[in-house]
PDB file of N, CA and C in Angstrom:
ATOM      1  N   UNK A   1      36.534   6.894  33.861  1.00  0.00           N
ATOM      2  CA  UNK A   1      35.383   7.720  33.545  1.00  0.00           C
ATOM      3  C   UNK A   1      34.182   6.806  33.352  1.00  0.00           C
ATOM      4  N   UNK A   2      32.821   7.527  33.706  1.00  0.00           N
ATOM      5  CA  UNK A   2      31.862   6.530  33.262  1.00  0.00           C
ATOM      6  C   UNK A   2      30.731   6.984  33.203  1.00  0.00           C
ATOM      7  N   UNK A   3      29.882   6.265  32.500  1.00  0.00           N
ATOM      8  CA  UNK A   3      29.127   7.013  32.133  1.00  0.00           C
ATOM      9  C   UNK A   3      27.535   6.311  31.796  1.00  0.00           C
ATOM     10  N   UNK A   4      26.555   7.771  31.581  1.00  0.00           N
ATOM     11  CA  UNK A   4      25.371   7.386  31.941  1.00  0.00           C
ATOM     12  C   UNK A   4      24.102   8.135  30.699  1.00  0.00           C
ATOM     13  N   UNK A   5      23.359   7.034  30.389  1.00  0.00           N
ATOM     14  CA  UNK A   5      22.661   7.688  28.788  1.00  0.00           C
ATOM     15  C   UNK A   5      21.226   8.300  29.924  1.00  0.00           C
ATOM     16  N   UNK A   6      20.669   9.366  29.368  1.00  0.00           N
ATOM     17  CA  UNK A   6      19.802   9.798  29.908  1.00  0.00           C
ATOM     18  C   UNK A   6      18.587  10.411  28.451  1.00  0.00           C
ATOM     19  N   UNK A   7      17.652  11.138  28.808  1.00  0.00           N
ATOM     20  CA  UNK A   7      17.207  11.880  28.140  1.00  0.00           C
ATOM     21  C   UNK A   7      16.614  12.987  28.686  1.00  0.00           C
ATOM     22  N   UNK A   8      16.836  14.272  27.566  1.00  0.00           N
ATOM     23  CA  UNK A   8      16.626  15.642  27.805  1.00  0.00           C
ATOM     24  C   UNK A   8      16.091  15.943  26.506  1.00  0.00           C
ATOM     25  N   UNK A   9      15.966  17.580  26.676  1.00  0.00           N
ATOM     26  CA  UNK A   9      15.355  18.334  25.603  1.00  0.00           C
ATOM     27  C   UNK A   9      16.238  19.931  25.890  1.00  0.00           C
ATOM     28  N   UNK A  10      15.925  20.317  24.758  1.00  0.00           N
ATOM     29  CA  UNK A  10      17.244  21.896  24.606  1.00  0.00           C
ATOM     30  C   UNK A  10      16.036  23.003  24.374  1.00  0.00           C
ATOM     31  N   UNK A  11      15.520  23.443  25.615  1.00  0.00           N
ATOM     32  CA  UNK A  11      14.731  24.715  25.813  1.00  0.00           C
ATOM     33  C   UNK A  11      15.152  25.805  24.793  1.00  0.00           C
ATOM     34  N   UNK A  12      14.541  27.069  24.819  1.00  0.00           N
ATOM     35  CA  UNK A  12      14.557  28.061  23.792  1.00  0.00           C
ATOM     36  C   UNK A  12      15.842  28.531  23.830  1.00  0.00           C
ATOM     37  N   UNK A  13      16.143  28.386  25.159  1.00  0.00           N
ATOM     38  CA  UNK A  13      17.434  29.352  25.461  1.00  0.00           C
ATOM     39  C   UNK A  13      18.777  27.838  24.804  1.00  0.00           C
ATOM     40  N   UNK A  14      18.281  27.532  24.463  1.00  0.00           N
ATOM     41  CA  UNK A  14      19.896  26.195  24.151  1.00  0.00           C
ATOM     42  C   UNK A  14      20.400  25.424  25.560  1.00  0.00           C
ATOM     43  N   UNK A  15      19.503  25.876  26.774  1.00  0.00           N
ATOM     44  CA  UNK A  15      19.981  24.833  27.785  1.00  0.00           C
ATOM     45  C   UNK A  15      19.508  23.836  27.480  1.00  0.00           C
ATOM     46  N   UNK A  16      20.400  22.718  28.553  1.00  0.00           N
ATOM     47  CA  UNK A  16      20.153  21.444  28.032  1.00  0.00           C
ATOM     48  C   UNK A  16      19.101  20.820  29.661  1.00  0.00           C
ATOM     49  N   UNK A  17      17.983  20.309  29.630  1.00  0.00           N
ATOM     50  CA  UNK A  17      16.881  20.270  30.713  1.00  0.00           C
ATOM     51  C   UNK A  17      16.832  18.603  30.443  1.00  0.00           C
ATOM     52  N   UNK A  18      17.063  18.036  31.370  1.00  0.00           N
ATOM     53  CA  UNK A  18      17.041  16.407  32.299  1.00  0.00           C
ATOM     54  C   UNK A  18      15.739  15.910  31.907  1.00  0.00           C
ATOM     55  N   UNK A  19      15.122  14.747  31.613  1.00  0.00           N
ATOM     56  CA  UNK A  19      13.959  14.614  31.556  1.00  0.00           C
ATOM     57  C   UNK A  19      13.843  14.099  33.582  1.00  0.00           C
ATOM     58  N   UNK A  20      14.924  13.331  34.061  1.00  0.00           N
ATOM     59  CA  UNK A  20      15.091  12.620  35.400  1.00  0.00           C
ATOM     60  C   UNK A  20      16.136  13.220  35.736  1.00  0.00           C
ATOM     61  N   UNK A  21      16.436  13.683  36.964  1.00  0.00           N
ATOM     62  CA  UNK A  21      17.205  14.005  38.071  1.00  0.00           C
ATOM     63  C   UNK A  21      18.314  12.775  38.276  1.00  0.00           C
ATOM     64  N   UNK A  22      19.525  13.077  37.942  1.00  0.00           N
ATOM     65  CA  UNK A  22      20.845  12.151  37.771  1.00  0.00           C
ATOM     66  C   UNK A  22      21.041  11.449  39.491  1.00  0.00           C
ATOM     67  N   UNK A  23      21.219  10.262  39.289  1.00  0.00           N
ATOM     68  CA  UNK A  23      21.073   9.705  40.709  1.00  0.00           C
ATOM     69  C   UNK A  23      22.179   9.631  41.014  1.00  0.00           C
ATOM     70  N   UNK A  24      23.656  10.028  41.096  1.00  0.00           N
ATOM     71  CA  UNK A  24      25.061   9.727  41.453  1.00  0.00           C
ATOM     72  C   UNK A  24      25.664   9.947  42.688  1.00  0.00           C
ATOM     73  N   UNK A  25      25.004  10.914  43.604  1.00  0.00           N
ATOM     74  CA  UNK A  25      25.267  11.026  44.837  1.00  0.00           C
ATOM     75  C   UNK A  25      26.227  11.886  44.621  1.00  0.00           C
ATOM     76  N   UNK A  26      27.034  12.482  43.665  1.00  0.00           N
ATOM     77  CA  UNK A  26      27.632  13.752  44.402  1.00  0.00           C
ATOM     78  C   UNK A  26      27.260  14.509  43.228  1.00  0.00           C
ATOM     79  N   UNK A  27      27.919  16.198  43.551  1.00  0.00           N
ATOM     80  CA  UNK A  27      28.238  17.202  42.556  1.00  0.00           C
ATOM     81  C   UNK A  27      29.426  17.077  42.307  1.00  0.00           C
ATOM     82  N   UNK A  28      29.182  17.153  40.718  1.00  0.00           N
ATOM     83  CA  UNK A  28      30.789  17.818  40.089  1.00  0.00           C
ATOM     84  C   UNK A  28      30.358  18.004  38.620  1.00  0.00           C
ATOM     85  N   UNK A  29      31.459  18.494  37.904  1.00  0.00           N
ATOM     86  CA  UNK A  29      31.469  18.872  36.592  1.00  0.00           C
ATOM     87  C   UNK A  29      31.380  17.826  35.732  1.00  0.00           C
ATOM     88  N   UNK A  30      30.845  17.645  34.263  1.00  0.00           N
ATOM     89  CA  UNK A  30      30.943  16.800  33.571  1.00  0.00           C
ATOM     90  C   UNK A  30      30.536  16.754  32.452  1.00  0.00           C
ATOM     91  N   UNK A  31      30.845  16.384  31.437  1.00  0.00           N
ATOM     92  CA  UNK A  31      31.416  16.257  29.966  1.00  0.00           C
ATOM     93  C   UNK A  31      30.086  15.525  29.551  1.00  0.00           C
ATOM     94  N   UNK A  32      29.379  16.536  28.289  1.00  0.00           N
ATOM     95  CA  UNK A  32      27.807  16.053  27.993  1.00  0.00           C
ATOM     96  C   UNK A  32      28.103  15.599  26.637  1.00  0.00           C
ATOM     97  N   UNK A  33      28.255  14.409  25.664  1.00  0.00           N
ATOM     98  CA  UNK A  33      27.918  14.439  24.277  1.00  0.00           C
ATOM     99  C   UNK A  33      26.326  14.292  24.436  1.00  0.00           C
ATOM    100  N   UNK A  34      25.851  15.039  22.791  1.00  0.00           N
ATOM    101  CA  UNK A  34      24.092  14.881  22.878  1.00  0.00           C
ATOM    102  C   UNK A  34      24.250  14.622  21.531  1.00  0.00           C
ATOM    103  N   UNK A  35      23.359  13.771  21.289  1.00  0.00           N
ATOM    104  CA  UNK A  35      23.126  12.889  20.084  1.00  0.00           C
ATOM    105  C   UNK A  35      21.245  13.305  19.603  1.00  0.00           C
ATOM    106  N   UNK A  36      21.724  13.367  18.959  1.00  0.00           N
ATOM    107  CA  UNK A  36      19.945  13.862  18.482  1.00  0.00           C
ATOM    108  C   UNK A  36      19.472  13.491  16.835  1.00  0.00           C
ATOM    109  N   UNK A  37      18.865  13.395  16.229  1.00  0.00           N
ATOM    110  CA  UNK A  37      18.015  12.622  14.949  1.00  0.00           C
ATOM    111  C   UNK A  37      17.961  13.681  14.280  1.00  0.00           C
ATOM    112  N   UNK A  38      18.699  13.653  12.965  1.00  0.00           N
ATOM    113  CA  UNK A  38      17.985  15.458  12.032  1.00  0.00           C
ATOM    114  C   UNK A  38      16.945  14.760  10.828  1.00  0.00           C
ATOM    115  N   UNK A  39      16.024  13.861  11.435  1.00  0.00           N
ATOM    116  CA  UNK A  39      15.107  13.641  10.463  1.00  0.00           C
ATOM    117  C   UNK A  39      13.923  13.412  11.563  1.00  0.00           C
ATOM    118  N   UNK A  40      14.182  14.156  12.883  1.00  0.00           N
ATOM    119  CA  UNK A  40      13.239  13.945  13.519  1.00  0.00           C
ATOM    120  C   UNK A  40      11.964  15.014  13.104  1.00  0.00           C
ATOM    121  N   UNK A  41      10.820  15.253  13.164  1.00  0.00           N
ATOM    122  CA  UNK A  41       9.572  16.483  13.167  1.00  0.00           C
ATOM    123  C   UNK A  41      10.232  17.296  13.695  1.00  0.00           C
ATOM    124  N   UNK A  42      10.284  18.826  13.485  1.00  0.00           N
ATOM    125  CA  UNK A  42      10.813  20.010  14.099  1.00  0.00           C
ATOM    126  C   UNK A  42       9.502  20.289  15.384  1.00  0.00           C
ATOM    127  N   UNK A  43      10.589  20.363  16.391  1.00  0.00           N
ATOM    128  CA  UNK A  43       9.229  20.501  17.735  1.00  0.00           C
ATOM    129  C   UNK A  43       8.707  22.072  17.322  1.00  0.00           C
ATOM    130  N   UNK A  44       8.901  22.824  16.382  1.00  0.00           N
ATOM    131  CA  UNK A  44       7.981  23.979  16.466  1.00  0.00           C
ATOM    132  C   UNK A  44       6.916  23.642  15.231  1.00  0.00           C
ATOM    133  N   UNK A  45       6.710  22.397  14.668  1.00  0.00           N
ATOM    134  CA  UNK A  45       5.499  22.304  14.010  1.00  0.00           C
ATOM    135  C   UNK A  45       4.167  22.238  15.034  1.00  0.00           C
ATOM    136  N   UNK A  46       3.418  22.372  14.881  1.00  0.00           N
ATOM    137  CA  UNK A  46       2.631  22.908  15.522  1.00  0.00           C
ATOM    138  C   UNK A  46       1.149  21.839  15.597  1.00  0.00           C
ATOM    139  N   UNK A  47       0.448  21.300  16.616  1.00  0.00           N
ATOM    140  CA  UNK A  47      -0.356  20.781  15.731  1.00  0.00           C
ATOM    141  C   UNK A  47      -1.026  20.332  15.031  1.00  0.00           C
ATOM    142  N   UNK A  48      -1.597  21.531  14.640  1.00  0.00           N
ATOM    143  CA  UNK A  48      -2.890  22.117  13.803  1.00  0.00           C
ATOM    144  C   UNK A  48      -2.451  22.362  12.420  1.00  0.00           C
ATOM    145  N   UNK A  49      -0.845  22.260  12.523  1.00  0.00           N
ATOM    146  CA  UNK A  49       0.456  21.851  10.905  1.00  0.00           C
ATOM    147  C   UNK A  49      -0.014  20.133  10.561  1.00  0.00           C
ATOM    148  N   UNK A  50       0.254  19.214  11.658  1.00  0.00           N
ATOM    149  CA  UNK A  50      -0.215  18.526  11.877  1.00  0.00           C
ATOM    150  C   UNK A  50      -1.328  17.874  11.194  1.00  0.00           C
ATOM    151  N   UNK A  51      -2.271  18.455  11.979  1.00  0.00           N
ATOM    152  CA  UNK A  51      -3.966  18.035  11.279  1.00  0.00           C
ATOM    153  C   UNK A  51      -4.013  18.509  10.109  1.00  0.00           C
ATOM    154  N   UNK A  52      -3.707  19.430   9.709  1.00  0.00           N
ATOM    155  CA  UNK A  52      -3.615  19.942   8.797  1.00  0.00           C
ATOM    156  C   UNK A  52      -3.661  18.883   7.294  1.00  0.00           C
ATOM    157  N   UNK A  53      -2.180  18.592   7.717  1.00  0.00           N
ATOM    158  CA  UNK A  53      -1.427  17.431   6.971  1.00  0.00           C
ATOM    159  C   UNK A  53      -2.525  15.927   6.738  1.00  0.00           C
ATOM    160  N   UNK A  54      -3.034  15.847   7.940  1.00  0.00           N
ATOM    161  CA  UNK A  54      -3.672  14.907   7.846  1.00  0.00           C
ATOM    162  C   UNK A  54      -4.475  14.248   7.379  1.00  0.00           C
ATOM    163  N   UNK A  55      -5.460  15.800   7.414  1.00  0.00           N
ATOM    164  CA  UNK A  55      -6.714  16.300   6.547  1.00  0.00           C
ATOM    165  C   UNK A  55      -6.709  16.224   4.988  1.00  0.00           C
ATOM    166  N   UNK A  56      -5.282  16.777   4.657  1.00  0.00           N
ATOM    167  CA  UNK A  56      -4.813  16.569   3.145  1.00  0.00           C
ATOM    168  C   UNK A  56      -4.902  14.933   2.872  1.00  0.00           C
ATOM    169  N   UNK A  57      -4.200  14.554   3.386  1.00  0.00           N
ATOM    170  CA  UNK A  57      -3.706  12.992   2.968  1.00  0.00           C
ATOM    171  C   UNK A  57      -5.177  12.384   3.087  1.00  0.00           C
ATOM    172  N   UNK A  58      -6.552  12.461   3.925  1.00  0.00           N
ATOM    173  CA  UNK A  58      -7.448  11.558   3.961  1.00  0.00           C
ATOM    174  C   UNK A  58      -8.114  11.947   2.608  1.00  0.00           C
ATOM    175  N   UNK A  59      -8.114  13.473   2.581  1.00  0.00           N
ATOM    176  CA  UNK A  59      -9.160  13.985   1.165  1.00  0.00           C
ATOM    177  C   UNK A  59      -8.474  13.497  -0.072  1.00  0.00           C
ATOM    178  N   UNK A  60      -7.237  13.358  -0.155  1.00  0.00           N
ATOM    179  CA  UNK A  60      -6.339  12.471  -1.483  1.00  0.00           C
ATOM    180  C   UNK A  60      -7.016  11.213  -1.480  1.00  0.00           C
ATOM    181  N   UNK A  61      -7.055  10.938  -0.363  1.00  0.00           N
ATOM    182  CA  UNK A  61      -7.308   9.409   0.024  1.00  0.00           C
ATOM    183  C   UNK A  61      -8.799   9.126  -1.089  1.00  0.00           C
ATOM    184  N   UNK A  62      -9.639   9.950  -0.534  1.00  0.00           N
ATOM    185  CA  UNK A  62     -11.045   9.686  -0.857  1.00  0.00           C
ATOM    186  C   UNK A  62     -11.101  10.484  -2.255  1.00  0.00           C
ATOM    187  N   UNK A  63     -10.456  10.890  -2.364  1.00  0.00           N
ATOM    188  CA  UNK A  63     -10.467  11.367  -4.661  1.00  0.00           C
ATOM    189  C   UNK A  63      -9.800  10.212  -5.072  1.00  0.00           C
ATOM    190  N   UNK A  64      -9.139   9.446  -4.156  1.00  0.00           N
ATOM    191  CA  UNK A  64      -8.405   8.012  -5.041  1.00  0.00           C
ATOM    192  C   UNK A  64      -6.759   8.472  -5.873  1.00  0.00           C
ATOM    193  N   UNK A  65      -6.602   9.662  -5.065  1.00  0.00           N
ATOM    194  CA  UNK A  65      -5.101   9.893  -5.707  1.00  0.00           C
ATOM    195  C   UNK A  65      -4.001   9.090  -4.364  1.00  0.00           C
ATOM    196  N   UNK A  66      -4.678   8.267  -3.084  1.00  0.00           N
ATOM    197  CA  UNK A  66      -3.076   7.404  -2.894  1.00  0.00           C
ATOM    198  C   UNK A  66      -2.672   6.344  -3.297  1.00  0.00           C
ATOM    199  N   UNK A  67      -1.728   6.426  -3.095  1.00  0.00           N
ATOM    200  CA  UNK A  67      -0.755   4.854  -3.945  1.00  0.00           C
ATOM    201  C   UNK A  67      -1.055   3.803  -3.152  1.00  0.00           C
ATOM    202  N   UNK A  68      -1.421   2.735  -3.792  1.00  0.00           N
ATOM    203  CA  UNK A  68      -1.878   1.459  -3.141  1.00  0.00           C
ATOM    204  C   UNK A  68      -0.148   1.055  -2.156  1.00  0.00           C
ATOM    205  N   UNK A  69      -0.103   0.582  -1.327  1.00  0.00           N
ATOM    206  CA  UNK A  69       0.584   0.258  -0.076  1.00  0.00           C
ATOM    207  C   UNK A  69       1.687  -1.064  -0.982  1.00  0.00           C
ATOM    208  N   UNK A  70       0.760  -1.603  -1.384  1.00  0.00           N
ATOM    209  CA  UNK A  70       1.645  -2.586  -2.549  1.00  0.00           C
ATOM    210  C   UNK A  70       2.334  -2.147  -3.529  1.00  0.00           C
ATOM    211  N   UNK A  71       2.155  -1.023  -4.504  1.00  0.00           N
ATOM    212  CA  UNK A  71       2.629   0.054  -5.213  1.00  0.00           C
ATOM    213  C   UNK A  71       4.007   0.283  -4.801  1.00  0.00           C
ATOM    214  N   UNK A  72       4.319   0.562  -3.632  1.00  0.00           N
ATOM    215  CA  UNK A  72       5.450   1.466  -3.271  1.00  0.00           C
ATOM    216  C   UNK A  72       6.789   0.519  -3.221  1.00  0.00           C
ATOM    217  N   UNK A  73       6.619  -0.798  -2.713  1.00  0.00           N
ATOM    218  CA  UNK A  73       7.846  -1.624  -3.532  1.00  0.00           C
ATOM    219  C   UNK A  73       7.997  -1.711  -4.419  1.00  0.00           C
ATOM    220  N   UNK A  74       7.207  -1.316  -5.615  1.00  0.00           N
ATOM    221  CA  UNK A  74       7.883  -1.339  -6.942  1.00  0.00           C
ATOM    222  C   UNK A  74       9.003  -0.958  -7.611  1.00  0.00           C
ATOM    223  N   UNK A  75       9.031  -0.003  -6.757  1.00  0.00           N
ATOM    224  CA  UNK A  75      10.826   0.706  -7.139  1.00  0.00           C
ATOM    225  C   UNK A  75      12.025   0.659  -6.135  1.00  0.00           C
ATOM    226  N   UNK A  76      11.565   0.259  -4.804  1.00  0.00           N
ATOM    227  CA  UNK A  76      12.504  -0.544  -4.503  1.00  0.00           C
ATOM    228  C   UNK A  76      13.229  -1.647  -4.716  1.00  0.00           C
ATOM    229  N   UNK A  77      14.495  -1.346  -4.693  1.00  0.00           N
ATOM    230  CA  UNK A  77      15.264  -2.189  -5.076  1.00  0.00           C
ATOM    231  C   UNK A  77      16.247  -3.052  -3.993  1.00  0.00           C
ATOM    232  N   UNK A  78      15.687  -4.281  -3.298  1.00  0.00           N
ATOM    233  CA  UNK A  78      16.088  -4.655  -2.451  1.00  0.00           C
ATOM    234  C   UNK A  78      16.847  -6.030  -2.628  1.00  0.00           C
ATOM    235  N   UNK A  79      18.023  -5.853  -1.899  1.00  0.00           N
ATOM    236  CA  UNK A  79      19.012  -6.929  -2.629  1.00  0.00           C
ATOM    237  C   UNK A  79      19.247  -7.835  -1.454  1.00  0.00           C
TER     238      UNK A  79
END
């Protein structure tokens, strides 16, 4: 058996859509694992969810409520 990593995306309907056309030279049946990230952005954010977000974080920014960049190792605990 052998095998070949590609990338796709899973349309509304749950098919599974090729980003590239499989180059193998024949047809036949074949056995798909799909591996996917559950901490990826949900593709139905939208976005203007997005800007949204963005907009928040600069206006924090400029009232002086973000955490200095140096701040945030403080509680990491790295061994």
């Amino acid at each position: 058996m052998q095998s070949i990593e590609c990338t796709a995306s899973i349309d509304e309907q749950g098919q599974l859509r090729l980003d590239q056309p499989l180059s193998i030279g024949k047809r036949d049946r074949v056995r798909v694992i799909v591996l996917f990230s559950e901490d990826e952005l949900p593709e139905d954010e939208s976005d203007e969810s997005i800007a949204a977000g963005l907009r928040r974080s600069l206006q924090e920014f400029r009232e002086g409520q973000a955490i200095p960049l140096a701040n945030l190792w403080d509680d990491i605990d790295v061994e």
